[in-house]
N, C-alpha and C. Protein backbone atom coordinates (compact mmCIF):
# COMPACT_ATOMS: atom_id res chain seq x y z
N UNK A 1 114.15 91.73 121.99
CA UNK A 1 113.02 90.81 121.98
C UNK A 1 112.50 90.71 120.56
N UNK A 2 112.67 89.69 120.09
CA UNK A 2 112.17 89.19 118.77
C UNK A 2 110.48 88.95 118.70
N UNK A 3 109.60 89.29 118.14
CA UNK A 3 108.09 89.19 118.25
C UNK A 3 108.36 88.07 116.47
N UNK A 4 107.15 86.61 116.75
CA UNK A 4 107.12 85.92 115.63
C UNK A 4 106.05 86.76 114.95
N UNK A 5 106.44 86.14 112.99
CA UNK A 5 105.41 86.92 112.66
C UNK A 5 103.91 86.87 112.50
N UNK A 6 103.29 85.85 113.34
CA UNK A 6 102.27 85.64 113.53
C UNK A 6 101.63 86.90 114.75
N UNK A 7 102.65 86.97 115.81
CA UNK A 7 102.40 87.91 116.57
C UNK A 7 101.96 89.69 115.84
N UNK A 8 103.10 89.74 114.96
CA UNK A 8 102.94 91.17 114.11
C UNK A 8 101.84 91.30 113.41
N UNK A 9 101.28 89.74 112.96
CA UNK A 9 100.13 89.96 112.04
C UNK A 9 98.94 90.47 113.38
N UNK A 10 98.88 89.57 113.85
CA UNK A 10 97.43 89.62 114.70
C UNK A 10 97.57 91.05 115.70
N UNK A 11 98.85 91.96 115.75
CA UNK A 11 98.97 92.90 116.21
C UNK A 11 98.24 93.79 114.95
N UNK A 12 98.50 93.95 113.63
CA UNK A 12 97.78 94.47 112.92
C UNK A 12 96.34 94.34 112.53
N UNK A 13 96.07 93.27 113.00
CA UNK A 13 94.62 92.77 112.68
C UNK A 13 93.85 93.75 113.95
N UNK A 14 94.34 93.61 114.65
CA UNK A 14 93.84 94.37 116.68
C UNK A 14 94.07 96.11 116.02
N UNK A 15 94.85 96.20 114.97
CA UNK A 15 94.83 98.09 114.89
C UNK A 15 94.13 98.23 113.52
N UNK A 16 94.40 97.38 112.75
CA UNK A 16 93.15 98.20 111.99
C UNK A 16 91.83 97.53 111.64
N UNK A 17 91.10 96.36 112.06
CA UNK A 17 90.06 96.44 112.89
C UNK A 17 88.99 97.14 112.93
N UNK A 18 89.39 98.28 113.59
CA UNK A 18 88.42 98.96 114.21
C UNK A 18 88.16 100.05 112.83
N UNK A 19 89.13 100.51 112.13
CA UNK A 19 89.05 101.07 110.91
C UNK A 19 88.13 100.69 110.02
N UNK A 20 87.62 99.74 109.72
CA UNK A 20 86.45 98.90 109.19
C UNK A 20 85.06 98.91 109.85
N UNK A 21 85.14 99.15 111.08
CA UNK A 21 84.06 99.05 111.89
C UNK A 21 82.89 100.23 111.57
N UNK A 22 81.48 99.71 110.95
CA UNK A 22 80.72 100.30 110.41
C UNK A 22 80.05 101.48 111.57
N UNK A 23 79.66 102.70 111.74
CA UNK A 23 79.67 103.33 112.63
C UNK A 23 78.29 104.68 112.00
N UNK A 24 77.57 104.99 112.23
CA UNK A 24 76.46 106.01 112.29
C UNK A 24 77.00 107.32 112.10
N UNK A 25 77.59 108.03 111.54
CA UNK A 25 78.24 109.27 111.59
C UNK A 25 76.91 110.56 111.97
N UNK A 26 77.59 111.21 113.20
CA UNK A 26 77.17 112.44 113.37
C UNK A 26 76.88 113.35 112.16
N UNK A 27 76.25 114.13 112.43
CA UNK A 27 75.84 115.37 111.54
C UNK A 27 76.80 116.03 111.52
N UNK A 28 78.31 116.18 110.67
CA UNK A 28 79.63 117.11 110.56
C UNK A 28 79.26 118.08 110.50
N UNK A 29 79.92 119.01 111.34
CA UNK A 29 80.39 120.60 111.50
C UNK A 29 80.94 120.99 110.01
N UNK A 30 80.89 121.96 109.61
CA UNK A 30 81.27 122.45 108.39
C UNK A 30 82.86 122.64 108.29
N UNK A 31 83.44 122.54 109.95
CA UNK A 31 84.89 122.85 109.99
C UNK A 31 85.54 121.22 110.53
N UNK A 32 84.41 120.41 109.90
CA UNK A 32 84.82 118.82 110.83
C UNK A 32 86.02 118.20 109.40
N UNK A 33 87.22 117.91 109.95
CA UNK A 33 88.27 117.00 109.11
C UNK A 33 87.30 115.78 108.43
N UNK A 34 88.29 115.12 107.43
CA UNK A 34 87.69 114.30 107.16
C UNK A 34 88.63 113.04 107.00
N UNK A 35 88.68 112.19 108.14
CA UNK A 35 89.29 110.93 108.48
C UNK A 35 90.76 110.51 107.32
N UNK A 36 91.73 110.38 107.20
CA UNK A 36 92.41 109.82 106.31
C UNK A 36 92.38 108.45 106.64
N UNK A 37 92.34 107.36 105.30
CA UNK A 37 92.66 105.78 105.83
C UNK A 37 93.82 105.92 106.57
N UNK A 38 93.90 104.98 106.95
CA UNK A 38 95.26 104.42 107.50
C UNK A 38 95.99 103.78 106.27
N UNK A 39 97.02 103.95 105.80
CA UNK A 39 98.07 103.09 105.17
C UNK A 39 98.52 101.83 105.71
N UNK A 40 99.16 101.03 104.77
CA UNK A 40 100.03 99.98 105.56
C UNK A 40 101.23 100.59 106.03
N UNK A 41 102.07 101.30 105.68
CA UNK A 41 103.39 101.74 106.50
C UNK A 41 102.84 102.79 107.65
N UNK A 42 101.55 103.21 108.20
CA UNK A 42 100.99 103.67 109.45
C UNK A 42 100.73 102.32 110.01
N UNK A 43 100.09 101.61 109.61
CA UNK A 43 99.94 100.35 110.20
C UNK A 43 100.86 99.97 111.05
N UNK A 44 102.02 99.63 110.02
CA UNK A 44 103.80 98.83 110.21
C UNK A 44 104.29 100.25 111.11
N UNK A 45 104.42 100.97 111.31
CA UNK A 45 104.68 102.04 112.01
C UNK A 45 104.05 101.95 113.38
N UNK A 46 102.40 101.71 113.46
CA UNK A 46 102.00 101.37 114.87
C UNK A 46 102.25 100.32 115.45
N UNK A 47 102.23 99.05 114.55
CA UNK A 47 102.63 98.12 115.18
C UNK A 47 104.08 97.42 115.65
N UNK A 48 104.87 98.52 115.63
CA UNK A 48 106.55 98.82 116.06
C UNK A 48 107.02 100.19 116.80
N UNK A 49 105.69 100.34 117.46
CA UNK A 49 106.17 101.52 118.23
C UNK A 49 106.47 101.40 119.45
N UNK A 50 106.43 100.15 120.07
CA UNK A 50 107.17 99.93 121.57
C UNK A 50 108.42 98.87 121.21
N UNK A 51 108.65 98.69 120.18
CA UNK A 51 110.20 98.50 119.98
C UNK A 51 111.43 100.01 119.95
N UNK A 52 112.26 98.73 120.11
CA UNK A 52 113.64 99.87 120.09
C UNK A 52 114.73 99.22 119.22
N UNK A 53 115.90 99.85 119.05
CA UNK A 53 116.56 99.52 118.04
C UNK A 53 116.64 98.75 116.58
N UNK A 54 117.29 97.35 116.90
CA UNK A 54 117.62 97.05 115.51
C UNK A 54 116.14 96.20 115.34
N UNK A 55 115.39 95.46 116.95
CA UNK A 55 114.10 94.88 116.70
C UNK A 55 113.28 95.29 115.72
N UNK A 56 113.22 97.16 116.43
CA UNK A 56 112.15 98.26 115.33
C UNK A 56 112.62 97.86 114.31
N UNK A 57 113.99 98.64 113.79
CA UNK A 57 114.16 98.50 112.23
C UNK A 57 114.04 97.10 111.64
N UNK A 58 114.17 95.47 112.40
CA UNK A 58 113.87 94.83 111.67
C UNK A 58 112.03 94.15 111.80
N UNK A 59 111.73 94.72 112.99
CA UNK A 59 110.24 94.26 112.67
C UNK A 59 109.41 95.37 111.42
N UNK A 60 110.03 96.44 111.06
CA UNK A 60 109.35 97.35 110.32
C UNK A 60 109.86 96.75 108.99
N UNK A 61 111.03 96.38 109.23
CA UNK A 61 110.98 95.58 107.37
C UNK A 61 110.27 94.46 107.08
N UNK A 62 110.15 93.73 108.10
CA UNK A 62 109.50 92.57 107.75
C UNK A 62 107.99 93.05 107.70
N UNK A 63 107.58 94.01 108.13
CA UNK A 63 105.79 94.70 107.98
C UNK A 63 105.96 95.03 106.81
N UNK A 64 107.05 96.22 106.34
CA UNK A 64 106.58 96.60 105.02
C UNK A 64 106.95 95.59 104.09
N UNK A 65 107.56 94.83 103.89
CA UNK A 65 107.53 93.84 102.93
C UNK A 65 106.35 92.80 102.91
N UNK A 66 105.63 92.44 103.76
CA UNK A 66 104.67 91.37 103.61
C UNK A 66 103.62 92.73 102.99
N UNK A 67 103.64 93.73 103.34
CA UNK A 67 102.69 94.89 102.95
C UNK A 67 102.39 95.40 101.64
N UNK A 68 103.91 94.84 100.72
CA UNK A 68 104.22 95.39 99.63
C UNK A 68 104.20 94.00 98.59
N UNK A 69 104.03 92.75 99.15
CA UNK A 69 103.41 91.58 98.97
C UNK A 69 102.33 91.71 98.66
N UNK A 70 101.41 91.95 100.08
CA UNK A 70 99.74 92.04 99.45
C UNK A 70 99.63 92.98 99.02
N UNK A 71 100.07 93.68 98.65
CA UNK A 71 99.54 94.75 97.41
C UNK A 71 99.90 94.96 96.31
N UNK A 72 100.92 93.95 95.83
CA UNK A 72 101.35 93.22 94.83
C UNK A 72 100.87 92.08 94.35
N UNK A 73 100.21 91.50 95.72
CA UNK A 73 99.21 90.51 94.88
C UNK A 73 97.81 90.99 94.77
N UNK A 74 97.48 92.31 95.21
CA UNK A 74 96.00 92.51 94.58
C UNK A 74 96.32 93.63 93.48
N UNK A 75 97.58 93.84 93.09
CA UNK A 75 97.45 94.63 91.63
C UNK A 75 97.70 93.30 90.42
N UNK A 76 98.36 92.15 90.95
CA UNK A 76 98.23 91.21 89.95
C UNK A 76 96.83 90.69 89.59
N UNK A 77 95.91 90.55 90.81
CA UNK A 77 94.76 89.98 90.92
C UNK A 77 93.60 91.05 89.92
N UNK A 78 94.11 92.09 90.54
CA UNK A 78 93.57 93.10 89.51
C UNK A 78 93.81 93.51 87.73
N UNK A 79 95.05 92.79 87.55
CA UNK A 79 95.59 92.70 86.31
C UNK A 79 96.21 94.32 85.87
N UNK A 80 97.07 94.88 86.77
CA UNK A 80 97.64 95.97 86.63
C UNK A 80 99.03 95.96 86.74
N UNK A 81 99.45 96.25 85.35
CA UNK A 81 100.36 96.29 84.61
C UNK A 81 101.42 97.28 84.11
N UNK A 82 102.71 97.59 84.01
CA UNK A 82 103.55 98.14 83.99
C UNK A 82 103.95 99.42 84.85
N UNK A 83 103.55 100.55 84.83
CA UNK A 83 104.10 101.98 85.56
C UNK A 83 103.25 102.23 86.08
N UNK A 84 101.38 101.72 86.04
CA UNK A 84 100.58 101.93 86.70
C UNK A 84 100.84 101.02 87.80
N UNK A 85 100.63 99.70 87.92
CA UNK A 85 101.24 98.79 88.83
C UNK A 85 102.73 99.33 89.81
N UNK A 86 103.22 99.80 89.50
CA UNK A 86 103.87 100.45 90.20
C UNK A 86 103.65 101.43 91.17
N UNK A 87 102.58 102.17 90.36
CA UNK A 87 101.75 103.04 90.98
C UNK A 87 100.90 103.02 92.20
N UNK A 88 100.04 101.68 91.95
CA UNK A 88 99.20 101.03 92.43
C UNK A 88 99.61 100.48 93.92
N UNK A 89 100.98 100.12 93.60
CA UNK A 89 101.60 99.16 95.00
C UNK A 89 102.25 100.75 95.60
N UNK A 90 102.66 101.46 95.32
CA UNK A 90 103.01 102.81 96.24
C UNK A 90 102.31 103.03 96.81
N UNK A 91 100.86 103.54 96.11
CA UNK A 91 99.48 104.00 96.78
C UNK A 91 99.05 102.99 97.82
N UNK A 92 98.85 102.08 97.63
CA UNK A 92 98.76 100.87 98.84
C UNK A 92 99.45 100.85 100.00
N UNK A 93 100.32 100.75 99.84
CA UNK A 93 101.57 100.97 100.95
C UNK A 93 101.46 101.92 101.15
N UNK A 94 101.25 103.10 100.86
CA UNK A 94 101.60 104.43 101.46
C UNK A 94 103.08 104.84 101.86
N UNK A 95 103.84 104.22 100.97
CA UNK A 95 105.73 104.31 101.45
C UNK A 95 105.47 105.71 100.81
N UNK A 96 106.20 106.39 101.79
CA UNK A 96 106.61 107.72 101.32
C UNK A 96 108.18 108.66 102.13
N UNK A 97 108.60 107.19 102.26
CA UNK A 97 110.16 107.10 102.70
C UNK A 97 111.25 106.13 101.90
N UNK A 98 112.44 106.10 102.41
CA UNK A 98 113.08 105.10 101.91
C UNK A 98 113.15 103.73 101.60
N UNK A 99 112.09 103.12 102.46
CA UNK A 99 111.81 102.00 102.26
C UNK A 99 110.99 101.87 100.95
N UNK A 100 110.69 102.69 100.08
CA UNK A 100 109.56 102.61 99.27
C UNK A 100 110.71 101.79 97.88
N UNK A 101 111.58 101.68 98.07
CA UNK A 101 112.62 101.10 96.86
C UNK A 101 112.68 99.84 96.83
């Protein structure tokens, strides 16, 4: 089953969402974690987790590439340049696999 990529987007829009959502925080426990963002390749990762085979592997490329897009266009927008820019779009993405090439 092929999902269009309008579907993948608005599947990501429905998961992280709520990540933005302004919220009153309790009084933390001294032993309370402290939330990590979500990445885009957690994102692209949730939003391909009821696929199977070659669907997964190709709906997860097509996530991390539009992923590695916008965050290529907000280090241009930002005017970040050479090995930092590089930098910049890793940290964004959060690739910390093979796809990160």
């Amino acid at each position: 089953m092929k999902l269009p990529l309008a579907a993948v987007a608005a599947s990501l829009c429905l998961i992280v969402t709520p990540a933005f959502a302004q919220t009153t925080p309790a009084p933390a426990a001294p032993t309370a974690t402290v939330p990590v963002p979500a990445t885009k390749r957690v994102t692209c990762l949730g939003a391909t987790q009821n696929l199977k085979g070659q669907d997964k592997r190709d709906q997860m490329q097509l996530c991390m590439a539009q992923a590695r897009l916008d965050c290529l266009k907000q280090a241009i927008d930002q005017k970040v340049v050479g090995e930092a820019r590089k930098s910049a779009i890793k940290t964004c993405v959060g690739a910390d696999g093979p796809e990160q090439q």
